[in-house]
Structures are given as structure tokens and as C-alpha cells.
PDB file of N, CA and C in Angstrom:
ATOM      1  N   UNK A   1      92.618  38.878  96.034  1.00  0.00           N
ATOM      2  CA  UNK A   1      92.832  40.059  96.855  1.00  0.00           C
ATOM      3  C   UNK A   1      94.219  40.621  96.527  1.00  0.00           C
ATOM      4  N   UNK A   2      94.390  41.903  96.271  1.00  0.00           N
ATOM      5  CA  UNK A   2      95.515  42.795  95.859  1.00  0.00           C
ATOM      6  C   UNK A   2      96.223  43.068  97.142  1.00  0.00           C
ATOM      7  N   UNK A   3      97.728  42.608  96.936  1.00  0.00           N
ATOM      8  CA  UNK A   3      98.196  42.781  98.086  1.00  0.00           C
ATOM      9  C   UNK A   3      98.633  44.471  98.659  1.00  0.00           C
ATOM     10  N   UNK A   4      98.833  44.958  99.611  1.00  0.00           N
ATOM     11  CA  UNK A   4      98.950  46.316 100.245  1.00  0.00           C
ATOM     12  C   UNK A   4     100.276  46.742 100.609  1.00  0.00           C
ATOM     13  N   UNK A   5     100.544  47.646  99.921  1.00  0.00           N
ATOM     14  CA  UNK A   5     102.182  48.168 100.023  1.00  0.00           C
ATOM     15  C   UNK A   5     101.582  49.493 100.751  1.00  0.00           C
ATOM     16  N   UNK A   6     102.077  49.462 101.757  1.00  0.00           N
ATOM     17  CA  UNK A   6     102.359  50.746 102.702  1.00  0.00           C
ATOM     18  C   UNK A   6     103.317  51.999 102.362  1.00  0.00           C
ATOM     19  N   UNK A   7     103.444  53.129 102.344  1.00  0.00           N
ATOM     20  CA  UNK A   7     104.631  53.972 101.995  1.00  0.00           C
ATOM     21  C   UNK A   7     105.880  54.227 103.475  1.00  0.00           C
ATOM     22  N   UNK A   8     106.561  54.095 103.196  1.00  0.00           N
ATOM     23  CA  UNK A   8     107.524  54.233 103.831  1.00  0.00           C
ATOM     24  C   UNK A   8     107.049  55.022 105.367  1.00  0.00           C
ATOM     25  N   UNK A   9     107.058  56.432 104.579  1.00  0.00           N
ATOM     26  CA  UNK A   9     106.349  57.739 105.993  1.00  0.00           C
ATOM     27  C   UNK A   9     105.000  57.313 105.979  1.00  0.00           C
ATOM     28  N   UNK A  10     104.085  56.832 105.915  1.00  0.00           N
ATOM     29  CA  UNK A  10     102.779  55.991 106.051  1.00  0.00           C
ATOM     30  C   UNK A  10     103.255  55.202 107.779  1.00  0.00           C
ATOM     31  N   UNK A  11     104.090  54.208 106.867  1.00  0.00           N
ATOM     32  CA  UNK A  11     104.571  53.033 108.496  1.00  0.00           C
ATOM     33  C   UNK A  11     105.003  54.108 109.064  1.00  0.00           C
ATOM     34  N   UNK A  12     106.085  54.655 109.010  1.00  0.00           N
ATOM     35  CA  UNK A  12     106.572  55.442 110.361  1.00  0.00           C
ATOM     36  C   UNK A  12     105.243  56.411 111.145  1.00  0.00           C
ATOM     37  N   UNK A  13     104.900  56.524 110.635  1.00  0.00           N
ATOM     38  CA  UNK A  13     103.617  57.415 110.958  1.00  0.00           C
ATOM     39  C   UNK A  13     102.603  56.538 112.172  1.00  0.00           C
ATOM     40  N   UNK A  14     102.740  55.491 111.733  1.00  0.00           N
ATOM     41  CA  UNK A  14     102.127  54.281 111.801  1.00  0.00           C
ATOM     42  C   UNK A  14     102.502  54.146 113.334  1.00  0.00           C
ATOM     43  N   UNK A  15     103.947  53.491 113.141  1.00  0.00           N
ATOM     44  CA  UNK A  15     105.023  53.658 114.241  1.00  0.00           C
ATOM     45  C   UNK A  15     104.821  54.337 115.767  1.00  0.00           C
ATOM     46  N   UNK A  16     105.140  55.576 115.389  1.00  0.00           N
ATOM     47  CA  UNK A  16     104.804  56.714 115.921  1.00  0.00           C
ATOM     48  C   UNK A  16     103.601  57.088 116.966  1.00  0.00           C
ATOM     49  N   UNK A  17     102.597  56.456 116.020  1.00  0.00           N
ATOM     50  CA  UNK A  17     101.142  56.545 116.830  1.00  0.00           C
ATOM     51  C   UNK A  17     101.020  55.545 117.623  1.00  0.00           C
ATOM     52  N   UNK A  18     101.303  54.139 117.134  1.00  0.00           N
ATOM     53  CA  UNK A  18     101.434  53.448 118.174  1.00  0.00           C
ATOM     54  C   UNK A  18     102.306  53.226 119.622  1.00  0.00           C
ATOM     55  N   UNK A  19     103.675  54.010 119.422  1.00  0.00           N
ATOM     56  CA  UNK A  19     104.566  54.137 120.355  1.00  0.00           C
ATOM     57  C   UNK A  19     103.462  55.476 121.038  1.00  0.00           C
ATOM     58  N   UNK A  20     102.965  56.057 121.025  1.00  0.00           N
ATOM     59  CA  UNK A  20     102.280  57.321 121.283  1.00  0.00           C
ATOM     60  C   UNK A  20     100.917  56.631 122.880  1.00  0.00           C
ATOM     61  N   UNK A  21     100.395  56.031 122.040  1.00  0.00           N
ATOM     62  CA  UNK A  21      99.455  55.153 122.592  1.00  0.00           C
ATOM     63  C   UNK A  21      99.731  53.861 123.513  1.00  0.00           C
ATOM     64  N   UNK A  22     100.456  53.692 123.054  1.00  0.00           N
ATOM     65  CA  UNK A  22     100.941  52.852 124.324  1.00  0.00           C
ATOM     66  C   UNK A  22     101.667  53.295 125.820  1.00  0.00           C
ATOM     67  N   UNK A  23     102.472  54.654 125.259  1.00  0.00           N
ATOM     68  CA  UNK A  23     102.528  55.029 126.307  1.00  0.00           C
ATOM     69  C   UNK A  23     101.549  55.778 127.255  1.00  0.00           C
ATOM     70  N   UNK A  24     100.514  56.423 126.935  1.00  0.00           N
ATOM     71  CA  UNK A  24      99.563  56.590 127.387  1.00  0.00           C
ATOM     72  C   UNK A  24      99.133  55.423 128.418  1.00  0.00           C
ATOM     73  N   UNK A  25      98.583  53.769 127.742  1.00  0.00           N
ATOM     74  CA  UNK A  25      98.118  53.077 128.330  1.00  0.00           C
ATOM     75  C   UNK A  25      98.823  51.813 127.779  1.00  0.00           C
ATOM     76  N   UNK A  26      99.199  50.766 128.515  1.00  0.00           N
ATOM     77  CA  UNK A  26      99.851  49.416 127.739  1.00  0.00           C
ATOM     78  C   UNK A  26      98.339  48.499 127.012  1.00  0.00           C
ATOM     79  N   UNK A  27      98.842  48.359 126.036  1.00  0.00           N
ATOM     80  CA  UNK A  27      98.203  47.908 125.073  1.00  0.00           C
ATOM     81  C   UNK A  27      97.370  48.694 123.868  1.00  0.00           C
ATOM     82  N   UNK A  28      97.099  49.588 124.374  1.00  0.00           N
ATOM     83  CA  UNK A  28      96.657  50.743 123.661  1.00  0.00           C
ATOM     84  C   UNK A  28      96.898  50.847 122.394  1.00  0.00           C
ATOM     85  N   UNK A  29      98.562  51.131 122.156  1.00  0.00           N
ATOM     86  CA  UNK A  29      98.931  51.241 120.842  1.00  0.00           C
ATOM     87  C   UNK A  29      99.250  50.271 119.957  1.00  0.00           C
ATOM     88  N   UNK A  30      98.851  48.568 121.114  1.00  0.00           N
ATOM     89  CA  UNK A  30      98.404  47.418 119.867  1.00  0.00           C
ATOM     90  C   UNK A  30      97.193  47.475 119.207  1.00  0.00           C
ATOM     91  N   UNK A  31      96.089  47.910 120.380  1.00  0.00           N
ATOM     92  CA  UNK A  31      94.737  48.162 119.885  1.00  0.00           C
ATOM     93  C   UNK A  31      95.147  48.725 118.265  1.00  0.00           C
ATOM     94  N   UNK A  32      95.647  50.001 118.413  1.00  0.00           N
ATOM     95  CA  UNK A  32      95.569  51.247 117.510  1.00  0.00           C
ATOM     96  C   UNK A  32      96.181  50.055 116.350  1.00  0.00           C
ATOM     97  N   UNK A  33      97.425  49.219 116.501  1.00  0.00           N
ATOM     98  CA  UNK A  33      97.600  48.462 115.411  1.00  0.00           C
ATOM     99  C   UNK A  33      96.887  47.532 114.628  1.00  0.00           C
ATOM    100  N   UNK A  34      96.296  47.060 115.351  1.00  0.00           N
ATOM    101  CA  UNK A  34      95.090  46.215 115.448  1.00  0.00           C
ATOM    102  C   UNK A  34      93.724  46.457 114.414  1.00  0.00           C
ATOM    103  N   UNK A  35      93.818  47.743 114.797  1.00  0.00           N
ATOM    104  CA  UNK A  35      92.508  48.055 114.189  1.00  0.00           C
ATOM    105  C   UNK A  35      92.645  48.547 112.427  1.00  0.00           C
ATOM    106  N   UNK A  36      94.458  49.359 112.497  1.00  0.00           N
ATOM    107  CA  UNK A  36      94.848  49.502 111.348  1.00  0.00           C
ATOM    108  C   UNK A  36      94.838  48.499 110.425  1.00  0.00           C
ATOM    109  N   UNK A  37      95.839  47.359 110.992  1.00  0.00           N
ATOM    110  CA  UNK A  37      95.331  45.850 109.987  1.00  0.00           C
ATOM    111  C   UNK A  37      93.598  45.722 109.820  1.00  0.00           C
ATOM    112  N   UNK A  38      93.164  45.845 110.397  1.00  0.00           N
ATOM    113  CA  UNK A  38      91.536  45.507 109.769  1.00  0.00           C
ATOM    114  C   UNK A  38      91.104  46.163 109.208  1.00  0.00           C
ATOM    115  N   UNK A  39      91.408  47.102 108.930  1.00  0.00           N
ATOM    116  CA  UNK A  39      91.069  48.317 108.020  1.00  0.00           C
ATOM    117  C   UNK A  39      91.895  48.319 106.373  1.00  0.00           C
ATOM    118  N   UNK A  40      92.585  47.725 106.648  1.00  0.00           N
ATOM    119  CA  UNK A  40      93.973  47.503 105.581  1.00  0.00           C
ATOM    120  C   UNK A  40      93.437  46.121 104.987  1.00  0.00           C
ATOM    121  N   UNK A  41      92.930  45.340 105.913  1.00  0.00           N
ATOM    122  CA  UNK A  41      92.040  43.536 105.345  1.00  0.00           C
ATOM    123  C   UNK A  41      90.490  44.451 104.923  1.00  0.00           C
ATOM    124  N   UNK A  42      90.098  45.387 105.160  1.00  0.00           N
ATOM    125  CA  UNK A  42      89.015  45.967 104.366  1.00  0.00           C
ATOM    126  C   UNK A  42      89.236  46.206 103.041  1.00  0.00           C
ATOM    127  N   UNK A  43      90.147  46.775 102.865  1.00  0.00           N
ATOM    128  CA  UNK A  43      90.155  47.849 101.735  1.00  0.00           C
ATOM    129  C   UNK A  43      90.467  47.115 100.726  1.00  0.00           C
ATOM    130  N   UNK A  44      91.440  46.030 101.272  1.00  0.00           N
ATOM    131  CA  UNK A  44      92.287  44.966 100.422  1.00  0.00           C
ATOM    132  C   UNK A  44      90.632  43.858 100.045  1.00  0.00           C
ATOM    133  N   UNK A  45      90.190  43.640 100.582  1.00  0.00           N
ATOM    134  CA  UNK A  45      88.686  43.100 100.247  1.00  0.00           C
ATOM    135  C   UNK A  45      87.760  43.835  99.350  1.00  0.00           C
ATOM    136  N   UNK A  46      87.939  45.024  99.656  1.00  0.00           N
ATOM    137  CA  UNK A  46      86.607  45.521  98.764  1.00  0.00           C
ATOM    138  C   UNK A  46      86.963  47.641  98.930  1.00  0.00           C
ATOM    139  N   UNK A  47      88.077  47.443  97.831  1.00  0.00           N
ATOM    140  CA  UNK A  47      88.880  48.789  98.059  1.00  0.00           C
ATOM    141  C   UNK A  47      87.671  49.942  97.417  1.00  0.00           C
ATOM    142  N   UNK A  48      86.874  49.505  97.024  1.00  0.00           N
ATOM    143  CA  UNK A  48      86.019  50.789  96.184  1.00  0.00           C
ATOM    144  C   UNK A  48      84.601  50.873  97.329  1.00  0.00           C
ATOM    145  N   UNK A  49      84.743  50.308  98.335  1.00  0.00           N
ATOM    146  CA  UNK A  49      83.971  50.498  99.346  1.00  0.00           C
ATOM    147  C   UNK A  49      83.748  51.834 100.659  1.00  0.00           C
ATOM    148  N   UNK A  50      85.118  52.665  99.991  1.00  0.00           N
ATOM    149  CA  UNK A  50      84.820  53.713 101.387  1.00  0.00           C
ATOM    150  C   UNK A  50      85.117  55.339 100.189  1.00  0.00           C
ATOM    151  N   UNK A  51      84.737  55.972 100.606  1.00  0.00           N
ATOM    152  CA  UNK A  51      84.903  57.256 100.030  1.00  0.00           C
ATOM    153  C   UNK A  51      85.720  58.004  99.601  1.00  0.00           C
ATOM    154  N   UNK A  52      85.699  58.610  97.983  1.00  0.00           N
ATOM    155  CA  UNK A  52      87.284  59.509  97.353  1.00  0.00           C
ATOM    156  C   UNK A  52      87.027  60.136  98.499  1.00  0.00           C
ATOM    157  N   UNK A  53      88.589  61.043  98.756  1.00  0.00           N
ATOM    158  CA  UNK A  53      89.051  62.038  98.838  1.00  0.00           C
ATOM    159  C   UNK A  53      88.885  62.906  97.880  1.00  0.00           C
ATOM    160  N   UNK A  54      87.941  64.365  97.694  1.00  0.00           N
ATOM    161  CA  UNK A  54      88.035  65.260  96.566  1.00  0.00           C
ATOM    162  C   UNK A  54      88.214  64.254  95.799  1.00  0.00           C
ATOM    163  N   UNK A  55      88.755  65.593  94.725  1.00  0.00           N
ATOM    164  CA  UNK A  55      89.195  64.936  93.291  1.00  0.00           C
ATOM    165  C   UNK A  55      90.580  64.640  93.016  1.00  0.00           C
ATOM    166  N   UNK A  56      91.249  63.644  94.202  1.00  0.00           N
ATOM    167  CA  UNK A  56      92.384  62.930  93.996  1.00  0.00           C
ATOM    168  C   UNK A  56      92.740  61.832  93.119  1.00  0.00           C
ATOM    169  N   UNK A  57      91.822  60.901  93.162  1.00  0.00           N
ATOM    170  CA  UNK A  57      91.746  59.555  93.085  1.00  0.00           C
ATOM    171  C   UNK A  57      91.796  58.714  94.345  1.00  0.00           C
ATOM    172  N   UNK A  58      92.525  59.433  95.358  1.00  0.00           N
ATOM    173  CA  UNK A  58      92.248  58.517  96.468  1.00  0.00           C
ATOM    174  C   UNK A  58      91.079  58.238  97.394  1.00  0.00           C
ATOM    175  N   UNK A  59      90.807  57.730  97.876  1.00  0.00           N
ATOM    176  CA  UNK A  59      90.073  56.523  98.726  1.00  0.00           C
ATOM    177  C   UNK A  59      90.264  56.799 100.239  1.00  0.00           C
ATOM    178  N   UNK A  60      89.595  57.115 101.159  1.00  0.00           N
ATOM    179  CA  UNK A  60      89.644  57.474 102.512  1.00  0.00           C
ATOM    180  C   UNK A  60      89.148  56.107 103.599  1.00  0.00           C
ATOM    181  N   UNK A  61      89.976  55.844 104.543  1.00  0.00           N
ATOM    182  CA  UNK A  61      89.258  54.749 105.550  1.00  0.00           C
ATOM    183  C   UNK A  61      89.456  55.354 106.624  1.00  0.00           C
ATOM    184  N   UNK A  62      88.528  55.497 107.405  1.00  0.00           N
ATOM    185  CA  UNK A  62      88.322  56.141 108.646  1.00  0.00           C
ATOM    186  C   UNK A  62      88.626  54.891 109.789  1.00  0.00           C
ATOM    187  N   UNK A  63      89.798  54.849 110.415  1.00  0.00           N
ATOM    188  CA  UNK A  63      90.220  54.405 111.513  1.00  0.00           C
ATOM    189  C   UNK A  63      89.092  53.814 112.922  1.00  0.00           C
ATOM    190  N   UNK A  64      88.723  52.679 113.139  1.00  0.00           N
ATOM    191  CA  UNK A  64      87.654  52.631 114.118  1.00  0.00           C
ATOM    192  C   UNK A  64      87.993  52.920 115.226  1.00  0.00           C
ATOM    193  N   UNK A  65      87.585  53.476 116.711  1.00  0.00           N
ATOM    194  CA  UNK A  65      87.775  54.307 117.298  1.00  0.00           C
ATOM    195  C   UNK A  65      89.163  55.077 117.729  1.00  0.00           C
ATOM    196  N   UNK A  66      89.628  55.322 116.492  1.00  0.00           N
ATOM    197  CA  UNK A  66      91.252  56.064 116.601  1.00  0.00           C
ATOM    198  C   UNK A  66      91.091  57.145 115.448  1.00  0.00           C
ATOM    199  N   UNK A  67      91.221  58.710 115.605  1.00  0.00           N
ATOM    200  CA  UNK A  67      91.521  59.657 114.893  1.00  0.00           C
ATOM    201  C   UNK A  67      92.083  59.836 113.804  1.00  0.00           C
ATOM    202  N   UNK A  68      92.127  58.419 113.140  1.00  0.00           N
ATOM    203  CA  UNK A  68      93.293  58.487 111.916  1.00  0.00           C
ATOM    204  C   UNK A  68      92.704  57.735 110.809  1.00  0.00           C
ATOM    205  N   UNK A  69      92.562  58.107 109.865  1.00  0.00           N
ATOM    206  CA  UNK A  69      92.446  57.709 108.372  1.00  0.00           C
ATOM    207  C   UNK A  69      93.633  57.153 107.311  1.00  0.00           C
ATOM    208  N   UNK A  70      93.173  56.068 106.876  1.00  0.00           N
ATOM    209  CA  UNK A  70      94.224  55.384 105.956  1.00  0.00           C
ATOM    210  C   UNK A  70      93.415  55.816 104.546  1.00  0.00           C
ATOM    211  N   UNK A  71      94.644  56.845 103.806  1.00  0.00           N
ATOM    212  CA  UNK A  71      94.501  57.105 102.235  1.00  0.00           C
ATOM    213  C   UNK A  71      94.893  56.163 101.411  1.00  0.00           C
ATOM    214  N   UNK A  72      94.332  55.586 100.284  1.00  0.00           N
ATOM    215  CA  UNK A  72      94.854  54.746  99.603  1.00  0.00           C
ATOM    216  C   UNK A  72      94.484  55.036  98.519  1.00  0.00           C
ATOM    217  N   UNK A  73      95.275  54.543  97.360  1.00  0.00           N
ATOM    218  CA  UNK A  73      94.812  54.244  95.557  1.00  0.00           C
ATOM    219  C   UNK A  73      94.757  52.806  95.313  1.00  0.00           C
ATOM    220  N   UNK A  74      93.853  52.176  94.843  1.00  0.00           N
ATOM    221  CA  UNK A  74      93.761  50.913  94.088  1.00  0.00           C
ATOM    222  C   UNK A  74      94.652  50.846  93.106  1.00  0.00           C
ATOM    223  N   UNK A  75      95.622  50.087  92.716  1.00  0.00           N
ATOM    224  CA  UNK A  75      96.467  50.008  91.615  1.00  0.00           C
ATOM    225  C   UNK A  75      96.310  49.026  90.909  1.00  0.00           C
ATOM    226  N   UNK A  76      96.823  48.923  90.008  1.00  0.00           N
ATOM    227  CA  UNK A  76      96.213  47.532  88.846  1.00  0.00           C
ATOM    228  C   UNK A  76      96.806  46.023  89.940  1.00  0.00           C
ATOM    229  N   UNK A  77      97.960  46.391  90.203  1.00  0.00           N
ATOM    230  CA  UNK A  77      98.376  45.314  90.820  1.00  0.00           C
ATOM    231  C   UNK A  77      98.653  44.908  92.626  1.00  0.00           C
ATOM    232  N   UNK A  78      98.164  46.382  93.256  1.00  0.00           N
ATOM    233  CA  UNK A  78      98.205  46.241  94.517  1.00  0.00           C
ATOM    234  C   UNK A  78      97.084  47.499  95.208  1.00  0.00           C
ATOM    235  N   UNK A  79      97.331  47.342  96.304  1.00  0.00           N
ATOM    236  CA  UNK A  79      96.711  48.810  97.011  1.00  0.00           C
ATOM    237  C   UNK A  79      97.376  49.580  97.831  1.00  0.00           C
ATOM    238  N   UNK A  80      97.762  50.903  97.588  1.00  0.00           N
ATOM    239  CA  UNK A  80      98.582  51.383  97.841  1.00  0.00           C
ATOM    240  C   UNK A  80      98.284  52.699  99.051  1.00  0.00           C
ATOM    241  N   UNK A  81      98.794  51.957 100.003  1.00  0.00           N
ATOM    242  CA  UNK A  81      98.274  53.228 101.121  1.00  0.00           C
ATOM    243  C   UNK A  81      99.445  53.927 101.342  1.00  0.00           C
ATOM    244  N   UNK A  82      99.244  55.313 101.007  1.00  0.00           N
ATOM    245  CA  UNK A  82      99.725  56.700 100.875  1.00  0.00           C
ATOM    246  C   UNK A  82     100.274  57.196 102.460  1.00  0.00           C
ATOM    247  N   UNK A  83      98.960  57.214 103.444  1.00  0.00           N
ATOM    248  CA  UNK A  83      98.862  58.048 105.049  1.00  0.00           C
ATOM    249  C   UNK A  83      98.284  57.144 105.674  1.00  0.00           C
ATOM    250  N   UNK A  84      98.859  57.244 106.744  1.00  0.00           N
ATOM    251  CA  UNK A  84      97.818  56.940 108.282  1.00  0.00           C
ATOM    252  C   UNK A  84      98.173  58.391 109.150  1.00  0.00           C
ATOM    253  N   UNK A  85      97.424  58.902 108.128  1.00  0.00           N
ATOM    254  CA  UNK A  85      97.133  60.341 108.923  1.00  0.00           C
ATOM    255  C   UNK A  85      96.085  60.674 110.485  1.00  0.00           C
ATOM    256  N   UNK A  86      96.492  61.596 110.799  1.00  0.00           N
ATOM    257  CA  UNK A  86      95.757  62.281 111.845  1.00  0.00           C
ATOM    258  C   UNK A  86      94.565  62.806 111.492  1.00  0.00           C
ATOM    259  N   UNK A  87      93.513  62.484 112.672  1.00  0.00           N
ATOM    260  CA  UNK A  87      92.618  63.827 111.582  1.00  0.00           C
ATOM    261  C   UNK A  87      92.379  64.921 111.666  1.00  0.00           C
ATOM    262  N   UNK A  88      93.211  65.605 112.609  1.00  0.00           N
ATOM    263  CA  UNK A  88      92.806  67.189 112.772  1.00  0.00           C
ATOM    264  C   UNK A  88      94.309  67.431 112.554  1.00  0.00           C
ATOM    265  N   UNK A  89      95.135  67.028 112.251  1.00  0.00           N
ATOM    266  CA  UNK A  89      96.826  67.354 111.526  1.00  0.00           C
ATOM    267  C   UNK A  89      97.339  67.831 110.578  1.00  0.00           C
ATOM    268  N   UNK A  90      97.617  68.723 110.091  1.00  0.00           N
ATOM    269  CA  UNK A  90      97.757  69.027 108.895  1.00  0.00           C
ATOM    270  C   UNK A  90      97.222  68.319 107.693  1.00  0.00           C
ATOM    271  N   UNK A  91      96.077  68.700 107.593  1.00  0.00           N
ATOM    272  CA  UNK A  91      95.177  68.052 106.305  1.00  0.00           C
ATOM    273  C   UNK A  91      95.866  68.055 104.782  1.00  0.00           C
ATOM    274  N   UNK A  92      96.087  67.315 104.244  1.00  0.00           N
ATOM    275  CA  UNK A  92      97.286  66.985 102.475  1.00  0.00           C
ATOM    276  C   UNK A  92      98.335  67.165 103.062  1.00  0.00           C
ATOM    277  N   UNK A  93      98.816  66.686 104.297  1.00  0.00           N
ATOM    278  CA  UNK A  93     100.561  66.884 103.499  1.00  0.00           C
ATOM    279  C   UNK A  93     101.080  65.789 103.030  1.00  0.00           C
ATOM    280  N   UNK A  94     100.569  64.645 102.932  1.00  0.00           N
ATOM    281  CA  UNK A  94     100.863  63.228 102.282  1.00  0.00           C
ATOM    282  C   UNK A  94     100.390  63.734 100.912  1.00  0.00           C
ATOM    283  N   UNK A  95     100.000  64.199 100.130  1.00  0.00           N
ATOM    284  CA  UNK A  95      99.353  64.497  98.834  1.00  0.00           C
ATOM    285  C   UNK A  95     100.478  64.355  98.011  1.00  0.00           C
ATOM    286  N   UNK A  96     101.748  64.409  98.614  1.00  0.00           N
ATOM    287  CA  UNK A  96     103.272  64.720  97.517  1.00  0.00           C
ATOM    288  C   UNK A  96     103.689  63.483  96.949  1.00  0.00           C
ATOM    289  N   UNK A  97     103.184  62.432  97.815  1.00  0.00           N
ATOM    290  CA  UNK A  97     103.931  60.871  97.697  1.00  0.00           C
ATOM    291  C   UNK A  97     103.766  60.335  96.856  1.00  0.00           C
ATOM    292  N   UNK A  98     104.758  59.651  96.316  1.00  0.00           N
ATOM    293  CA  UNK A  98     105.172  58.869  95.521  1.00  0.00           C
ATOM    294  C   UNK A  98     104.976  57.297  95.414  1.00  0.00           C
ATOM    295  N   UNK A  99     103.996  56.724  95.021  1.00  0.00           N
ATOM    296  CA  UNK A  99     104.989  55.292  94.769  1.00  0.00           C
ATOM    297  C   UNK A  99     106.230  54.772  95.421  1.00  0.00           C
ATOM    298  N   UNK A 100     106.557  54.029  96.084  1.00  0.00           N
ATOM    299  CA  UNK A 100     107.837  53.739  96.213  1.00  0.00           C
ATOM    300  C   UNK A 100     108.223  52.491  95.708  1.00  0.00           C
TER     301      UNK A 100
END
């Protein structure tokens, strides 16, 4: 299994939603973490399992009951998630990122 490097604004993003959700309800925005790691132990299992994005190269995982999708590229030596985007949020603005 290829290990998963997150991008920098990915985690904060990450961050963010969970501080978001928790304040709403306590525990909430562990759920929301929660579910991100299992989604992240998906992809890292069997990364050619969920659907390109267009004609990026990237790879879309749809968040289980949370609004947010994790973008990723398979890399020779890891898997590289790009967003834990929103899904009605400004659609590509993670499209710029880099490798880090």
C-alpha cells in the first residue's frame, strides 16, 4: 500500500471543516475526520477504484455523509491528495497545486 501525502491547503482545509463541524455539534467534526481517514485507507487500498475527474488525471472520492470530496493522483511512489474540497465551493480552485 502507497503511502498518502496530503497537500498542505488540502489539511488546512481539512482543519477548517472539522473545527466548522464541531462547532455546530461536539463530535461532529471527529465524525467528519473519521470518515476522511477511511476514505484516504480506500484509495490507499485500491486508488483506481473511484472516478477521474475530466481529463485531469485525477481521481475523485466522494466523502460519506459529508459534502466533500478528496482529489487525488496515484504516484509511482505514493498517493497524493490534492483537496478536501467542498462540493458546491468553488469547483477547480485546487487544480493549481503542486506537489509539495
Amino acid at each position: 500500500m502507497k503511502p498518502a501525502l496530503i497537500h498542505s491547503q488540502a489539511r488546512a482545509e481539512l482543519d477548517a471543516a472539522i473545527s466548522f463541524y464541531e462547532s455546530r455539534a461536539a463530535g461532529l467534526g471527529l465524525d467528519l475526520q473519521a470518515k476522511v481517514e477511511d476514505g484516504v485507507r480506500a484509495i490507499q487500498r485500491s486508488p483506481e477504484s473511484w472516478p477521474p475527474h475530466k481529463q485531469t488525471g485525477f481521481r475523485k472520492y466522494f466523502v460519506e455523509r459529508f459534502p466533500y470530496t478528496l482529489y487525488y493522483l496515484e504516484m509511482p511512489d505514493c498517493i497524493w491528495i490534492a483537496a478536501v474540497a467542498h462540493g458546491s465551493r468553488r469547483p477547480g480552485y485546487w487544480m493549481g497545486r503542486q506537489l509539495e
